[in-house]
Structures are given as C-alpha cells and as structure tokens.
C-alpha atoms as a PDB file:
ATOM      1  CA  UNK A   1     -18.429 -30.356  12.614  1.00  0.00           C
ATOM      2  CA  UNK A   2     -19.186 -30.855   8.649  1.00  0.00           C
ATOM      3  CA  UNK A   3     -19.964 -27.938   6.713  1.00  0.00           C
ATOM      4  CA  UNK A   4     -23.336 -28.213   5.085  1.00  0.00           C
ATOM      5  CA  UNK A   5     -23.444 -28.139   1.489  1.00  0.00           C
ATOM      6  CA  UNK A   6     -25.224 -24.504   0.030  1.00  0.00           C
ATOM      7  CA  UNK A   7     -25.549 -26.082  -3.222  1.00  0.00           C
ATOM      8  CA  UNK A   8     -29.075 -26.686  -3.558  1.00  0.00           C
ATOM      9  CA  UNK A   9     -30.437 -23.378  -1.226  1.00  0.00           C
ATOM     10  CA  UNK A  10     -31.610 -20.341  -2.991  1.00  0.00           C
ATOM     11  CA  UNK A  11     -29.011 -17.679  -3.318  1.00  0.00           C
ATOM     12  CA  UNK A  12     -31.512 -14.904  -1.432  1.00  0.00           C
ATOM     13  CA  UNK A  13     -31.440 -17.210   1.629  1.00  0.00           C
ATOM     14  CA  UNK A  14     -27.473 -17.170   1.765  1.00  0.00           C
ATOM     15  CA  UNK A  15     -25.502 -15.003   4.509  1.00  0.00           C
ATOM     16  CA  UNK A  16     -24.441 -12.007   3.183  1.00  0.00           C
ATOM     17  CA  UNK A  17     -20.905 -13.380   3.286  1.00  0.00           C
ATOM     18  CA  UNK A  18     -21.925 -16.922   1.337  1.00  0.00           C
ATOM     19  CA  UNK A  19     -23.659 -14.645  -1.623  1.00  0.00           C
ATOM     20  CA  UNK A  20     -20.085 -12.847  -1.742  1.00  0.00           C
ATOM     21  CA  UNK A  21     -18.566 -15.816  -2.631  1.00  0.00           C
ATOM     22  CA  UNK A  22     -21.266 -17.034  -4.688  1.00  0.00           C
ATOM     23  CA  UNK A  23     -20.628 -13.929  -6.855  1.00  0.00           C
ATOM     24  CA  UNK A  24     -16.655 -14.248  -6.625  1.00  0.00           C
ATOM     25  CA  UNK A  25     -17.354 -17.984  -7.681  1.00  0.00           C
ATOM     26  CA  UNK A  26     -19.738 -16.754 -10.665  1.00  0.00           C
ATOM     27  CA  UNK A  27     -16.966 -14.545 -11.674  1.00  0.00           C
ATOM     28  CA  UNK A  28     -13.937 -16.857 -11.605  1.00  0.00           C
ATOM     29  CA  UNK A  29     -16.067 -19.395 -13.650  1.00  0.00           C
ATOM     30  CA  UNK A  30     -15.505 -17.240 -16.473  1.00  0.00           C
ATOM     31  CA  UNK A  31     -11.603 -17.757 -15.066  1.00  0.00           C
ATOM     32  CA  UNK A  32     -10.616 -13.926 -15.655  1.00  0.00           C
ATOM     33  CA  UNK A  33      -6.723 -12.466 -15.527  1.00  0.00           C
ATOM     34  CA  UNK A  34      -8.049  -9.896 -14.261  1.00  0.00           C
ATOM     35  CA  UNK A  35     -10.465  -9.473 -11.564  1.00  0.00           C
ATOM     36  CA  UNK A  36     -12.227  -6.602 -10.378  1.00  0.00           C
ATOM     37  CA  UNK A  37     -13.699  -6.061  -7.108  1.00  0.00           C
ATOM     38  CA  UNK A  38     -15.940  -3.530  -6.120  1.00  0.00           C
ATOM     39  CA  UNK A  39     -16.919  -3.084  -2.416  1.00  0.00           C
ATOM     40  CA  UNK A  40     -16.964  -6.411  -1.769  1.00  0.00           C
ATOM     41  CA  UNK A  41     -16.297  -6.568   2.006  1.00  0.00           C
ATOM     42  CA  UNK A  42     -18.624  -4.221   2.833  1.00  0.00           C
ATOM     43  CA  UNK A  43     -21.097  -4.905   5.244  1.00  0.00           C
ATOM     44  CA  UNK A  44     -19.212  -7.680   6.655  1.00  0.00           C
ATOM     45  CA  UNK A  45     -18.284  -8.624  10.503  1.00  0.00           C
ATOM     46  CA  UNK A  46     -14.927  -8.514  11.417  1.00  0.00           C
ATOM     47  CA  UNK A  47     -14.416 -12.057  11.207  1.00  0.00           C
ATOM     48  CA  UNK A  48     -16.254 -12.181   8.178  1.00  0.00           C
ATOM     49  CA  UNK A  49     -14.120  -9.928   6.629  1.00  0.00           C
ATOM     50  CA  UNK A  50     -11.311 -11.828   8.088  1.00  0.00           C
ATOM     51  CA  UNK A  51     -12.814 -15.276   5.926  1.00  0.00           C
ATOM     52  CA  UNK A  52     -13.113 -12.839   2.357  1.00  0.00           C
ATOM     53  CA  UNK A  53      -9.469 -11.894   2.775  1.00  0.00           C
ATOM     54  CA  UNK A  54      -8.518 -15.067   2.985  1.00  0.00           C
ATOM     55  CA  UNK A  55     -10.560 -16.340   0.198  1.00  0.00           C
ATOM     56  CA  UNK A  56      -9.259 -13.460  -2.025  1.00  0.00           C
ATOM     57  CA  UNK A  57      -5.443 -14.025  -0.813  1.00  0.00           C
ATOM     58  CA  UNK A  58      -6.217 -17.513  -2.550  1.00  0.00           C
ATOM     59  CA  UNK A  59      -7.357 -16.172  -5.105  1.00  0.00           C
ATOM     60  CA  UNK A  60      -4.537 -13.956  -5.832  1.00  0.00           C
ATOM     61  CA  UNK A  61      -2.438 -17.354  -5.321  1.00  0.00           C
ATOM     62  CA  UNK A  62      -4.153 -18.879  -7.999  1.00  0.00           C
ATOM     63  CA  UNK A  63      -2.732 -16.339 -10.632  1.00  0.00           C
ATOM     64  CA  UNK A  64      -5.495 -13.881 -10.595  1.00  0.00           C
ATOM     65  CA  UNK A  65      -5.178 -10.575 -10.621  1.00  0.00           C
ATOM     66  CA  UNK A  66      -7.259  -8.435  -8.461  1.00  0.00           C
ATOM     67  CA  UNK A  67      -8.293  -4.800  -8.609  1.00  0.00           C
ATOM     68  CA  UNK A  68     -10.180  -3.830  -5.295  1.00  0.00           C
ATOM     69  CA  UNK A  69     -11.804  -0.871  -4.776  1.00  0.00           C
ATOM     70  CA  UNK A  70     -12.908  -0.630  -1.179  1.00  0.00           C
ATOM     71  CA  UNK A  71     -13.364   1.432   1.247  1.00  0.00           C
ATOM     72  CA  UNK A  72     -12.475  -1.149   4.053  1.00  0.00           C
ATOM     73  CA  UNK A  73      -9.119  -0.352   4.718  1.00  0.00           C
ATOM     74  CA  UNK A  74      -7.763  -2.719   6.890  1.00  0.00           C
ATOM     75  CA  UNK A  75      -8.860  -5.836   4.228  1.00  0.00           C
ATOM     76  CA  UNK A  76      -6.438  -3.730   1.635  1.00  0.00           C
ATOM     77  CA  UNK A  77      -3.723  -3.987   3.712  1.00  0.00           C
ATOM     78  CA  UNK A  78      -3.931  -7.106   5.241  1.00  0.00           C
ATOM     79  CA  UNK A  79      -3.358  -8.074   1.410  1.00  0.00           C
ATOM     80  CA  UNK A  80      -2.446  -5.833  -1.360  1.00  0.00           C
ATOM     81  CA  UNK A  81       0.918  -4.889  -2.383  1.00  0.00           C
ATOM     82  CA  UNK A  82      -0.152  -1.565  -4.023  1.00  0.00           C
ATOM     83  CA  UNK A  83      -2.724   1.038  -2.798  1.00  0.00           C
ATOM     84  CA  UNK A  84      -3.448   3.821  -5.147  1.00  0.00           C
ATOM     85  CA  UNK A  85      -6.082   6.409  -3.106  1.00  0.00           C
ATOM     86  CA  UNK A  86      -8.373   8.761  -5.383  1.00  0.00           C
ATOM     87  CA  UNK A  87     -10.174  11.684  -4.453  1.00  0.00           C
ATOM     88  CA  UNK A  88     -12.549  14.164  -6.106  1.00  0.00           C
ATOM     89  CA  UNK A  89     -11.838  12.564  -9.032  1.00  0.00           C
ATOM     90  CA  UNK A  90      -7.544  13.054  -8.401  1.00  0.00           C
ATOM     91  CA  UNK A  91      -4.822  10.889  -7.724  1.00  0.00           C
ATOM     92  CA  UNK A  92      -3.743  11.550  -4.025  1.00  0.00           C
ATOM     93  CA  UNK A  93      -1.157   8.820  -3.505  1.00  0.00           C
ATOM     94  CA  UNK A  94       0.205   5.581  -3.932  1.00  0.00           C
ATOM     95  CA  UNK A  95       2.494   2.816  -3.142  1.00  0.00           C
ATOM     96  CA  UNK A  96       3.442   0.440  -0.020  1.00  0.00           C
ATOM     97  CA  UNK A  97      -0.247   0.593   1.668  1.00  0.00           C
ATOM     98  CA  UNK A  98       1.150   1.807   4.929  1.00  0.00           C
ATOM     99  CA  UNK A  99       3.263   4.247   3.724  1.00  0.00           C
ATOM    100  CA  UNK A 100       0.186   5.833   1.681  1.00  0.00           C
ATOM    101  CA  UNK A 101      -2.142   5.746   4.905  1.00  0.00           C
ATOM    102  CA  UNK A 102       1.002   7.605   6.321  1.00  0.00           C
ATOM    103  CA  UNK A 103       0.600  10.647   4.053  1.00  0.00           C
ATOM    104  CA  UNK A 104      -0.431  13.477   5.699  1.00  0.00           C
ATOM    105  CA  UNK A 105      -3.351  14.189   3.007  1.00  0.00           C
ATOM    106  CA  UNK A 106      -4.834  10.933   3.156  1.00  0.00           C
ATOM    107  CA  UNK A 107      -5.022  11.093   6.746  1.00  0.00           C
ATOM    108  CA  UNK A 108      -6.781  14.056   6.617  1.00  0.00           C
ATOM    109  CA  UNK A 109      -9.411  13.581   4.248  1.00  0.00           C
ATOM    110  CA  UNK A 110     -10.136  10.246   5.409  1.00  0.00           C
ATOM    111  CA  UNK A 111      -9.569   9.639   8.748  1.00  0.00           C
ATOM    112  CA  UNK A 112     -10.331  13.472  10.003  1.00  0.00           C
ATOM    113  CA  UNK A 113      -6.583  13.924  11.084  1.00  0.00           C
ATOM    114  CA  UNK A 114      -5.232  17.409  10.595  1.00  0.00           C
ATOM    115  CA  UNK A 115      -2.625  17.407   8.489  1.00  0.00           C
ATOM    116  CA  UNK A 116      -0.241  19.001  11.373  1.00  0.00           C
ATOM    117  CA  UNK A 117      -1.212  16.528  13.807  1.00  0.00           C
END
C-alpha cells in the first residue's frame, strides 16, 4: 500500500505522531548541530513511539546532535548513549542509560522502588 502524501492537509488535521515530525522537519530545515528535544514522544502509542525513535536514530545518523529531555524512558534507551537524570533542580546521575536506571536513587524517586529493595 502507497503512503498518501500529507503535503497539502492542514497541520491541525495531522495524527499526533505526523505533527511530531512536521515540527522535527520544521526544525531540521533550519539544519541545526544541535538539536533539542523536549517531550517529544509523549503522548504517543507504543508503536508510535517505536516509528519517532527510529526517525530520531536517523536523525542522529545524519550528524545531528540531539539533546532529549523526556520522560519516556524506554525511547532514551532504545537510543542514547548518555543519560544524565535531574531532580529538584540536582544532578542525580549519569552515564551508560542502564547503568543510571540501575542506581538505587533513581529507582526510587522514579519508579517508587525503595532504595533497599
């Protein structure tokens, strides 16, 4: 089956997923070094999410790089190399992504896991 073409529809009749990449495709027309996102897989399905990974993986092929602040964790690690985690305002952690989900104080202020446990 052949994609249809979203160039001529209004951007407010778009899936949610479609205006994402609308705005990542407004953004790399200004073809940054440096791009930051903010949120950006929020509010997606799982295989949604799945399709913006993938589209920001070829991004990062391209030579961009990307800053992602999200609070989707499993889209960070399915791609990033570093994960720094903030909290009030403080540095908590950072590194490999799975060995900073690991730490003890991340898994307790965001996932509810005594530290002990």
């Amino acid at each position: 089956m052949r994609p249809r073409s979203q160039g001529n529809r209004l951007a407010g009749t778009l899936t949610l997923l479609d205006r994402k990449r609308l705005e990542l495709a407004r953004a790399l027309a200004t073809q940054p070094r440096v791009l930051l996102l903010d949120e950006v897989a929020g509010g997606l399905t799982e295989h949604e999410c799945v399709a913006l990974v993938d589209l920001i993986r070829d991004i990062r092929r391209s030579g961009v790089s990307i800053i992602w602040i999200e609070h989707v964790v499993h889209a960070l690690t399915a791609l990033v190399d570093r994960l720094l985690v903030l909290y009030g305002g403080g540095f908590i952690g950072g590194g490999p992504p799975h060995d900073v989900i690991a730490l003890s104080r991340c898994a307790r202020i965001y996932m509810g896991i005594p530290a002990d446990a």
